[in-house]
Protein backbone atom coordinates (compact mmCIF):
# COMPACT_ATOMS: atom_id res chain seq x y z
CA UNK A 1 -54.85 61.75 -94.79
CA UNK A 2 -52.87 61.98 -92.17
CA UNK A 3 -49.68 60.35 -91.21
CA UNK A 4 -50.15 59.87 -87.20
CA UNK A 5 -48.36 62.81 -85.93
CA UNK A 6 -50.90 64.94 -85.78
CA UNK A 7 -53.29 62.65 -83.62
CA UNK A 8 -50.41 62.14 -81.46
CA UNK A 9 -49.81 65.70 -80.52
CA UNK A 10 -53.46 65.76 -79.67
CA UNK A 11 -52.89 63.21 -76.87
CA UNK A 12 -52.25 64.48 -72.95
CA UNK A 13 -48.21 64.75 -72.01
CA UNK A 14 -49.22 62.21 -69.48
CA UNK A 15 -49.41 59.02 -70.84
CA UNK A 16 -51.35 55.90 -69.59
CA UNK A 17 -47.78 54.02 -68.13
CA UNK A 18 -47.09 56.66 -65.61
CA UNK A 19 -50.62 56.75 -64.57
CA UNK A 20 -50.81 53.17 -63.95
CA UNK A 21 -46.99 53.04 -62.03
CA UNK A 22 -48.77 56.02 -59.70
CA UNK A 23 -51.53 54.11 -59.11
CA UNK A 24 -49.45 51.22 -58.04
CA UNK A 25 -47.23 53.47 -55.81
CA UNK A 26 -50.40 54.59 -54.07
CA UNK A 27 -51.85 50.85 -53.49
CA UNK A 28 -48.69 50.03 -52.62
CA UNK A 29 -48.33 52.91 -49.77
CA UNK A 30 -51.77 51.94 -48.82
CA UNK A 31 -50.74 48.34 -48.20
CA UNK A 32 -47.58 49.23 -46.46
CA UNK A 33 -49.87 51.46 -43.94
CA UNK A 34 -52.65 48.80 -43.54
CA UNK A 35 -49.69 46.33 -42.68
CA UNK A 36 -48.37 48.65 -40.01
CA UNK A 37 -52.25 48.95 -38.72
CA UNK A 38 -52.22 44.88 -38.19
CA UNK A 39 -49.14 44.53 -36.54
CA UNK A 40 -49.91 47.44 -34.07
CA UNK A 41 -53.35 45.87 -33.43
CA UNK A 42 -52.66 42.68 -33.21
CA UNK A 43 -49.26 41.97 -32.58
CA UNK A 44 -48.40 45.27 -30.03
CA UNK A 45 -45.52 43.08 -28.64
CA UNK A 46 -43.43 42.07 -31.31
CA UNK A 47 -40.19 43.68 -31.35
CA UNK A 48 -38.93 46.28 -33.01
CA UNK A 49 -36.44 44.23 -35.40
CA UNK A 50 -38.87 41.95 -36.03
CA UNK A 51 -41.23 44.31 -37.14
CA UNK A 52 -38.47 45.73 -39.36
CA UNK A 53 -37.92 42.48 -40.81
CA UNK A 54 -41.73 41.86 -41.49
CA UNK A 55 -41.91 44.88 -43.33
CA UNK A 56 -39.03 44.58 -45.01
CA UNK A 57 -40.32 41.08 -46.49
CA UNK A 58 -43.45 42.53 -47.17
CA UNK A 59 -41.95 45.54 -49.35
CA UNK A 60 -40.24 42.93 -51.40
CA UNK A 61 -43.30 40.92 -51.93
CA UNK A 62 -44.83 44.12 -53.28
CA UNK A 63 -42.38 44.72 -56.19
């Protein structure tokens, strides 16, 4: 019978946390892009510190 080490050297160096944070990084990337998409389409005047701020905000929010 075994004692547990032996499955566990069986498992991938990779475990299932750091696949999950990456996948967050990448959704959050992709939100942080798709936000910068909407503000260029729809709000092309806003200034530039605005903008700054709004993303700003919205990088918080993501966390």
């Amino acid at each position: 019978m075994s004692d547990g080490n032996f499955n566990r050297a069986l498992l991938p160096k990779n475990e299932l946390s750091a696949g999950i944070r990456a996948g967050k990084a990448q959704m959050r990337t992709k939100a942080y892009k798709a936000l910068e998409e909407v503000l260029k389409t729809y709000f092309p005047e806003i200034s530039s510190e605005k903008e700054t701020e709004i993303k700003q905000k919205f990088s918080d929010l993501l966390r």
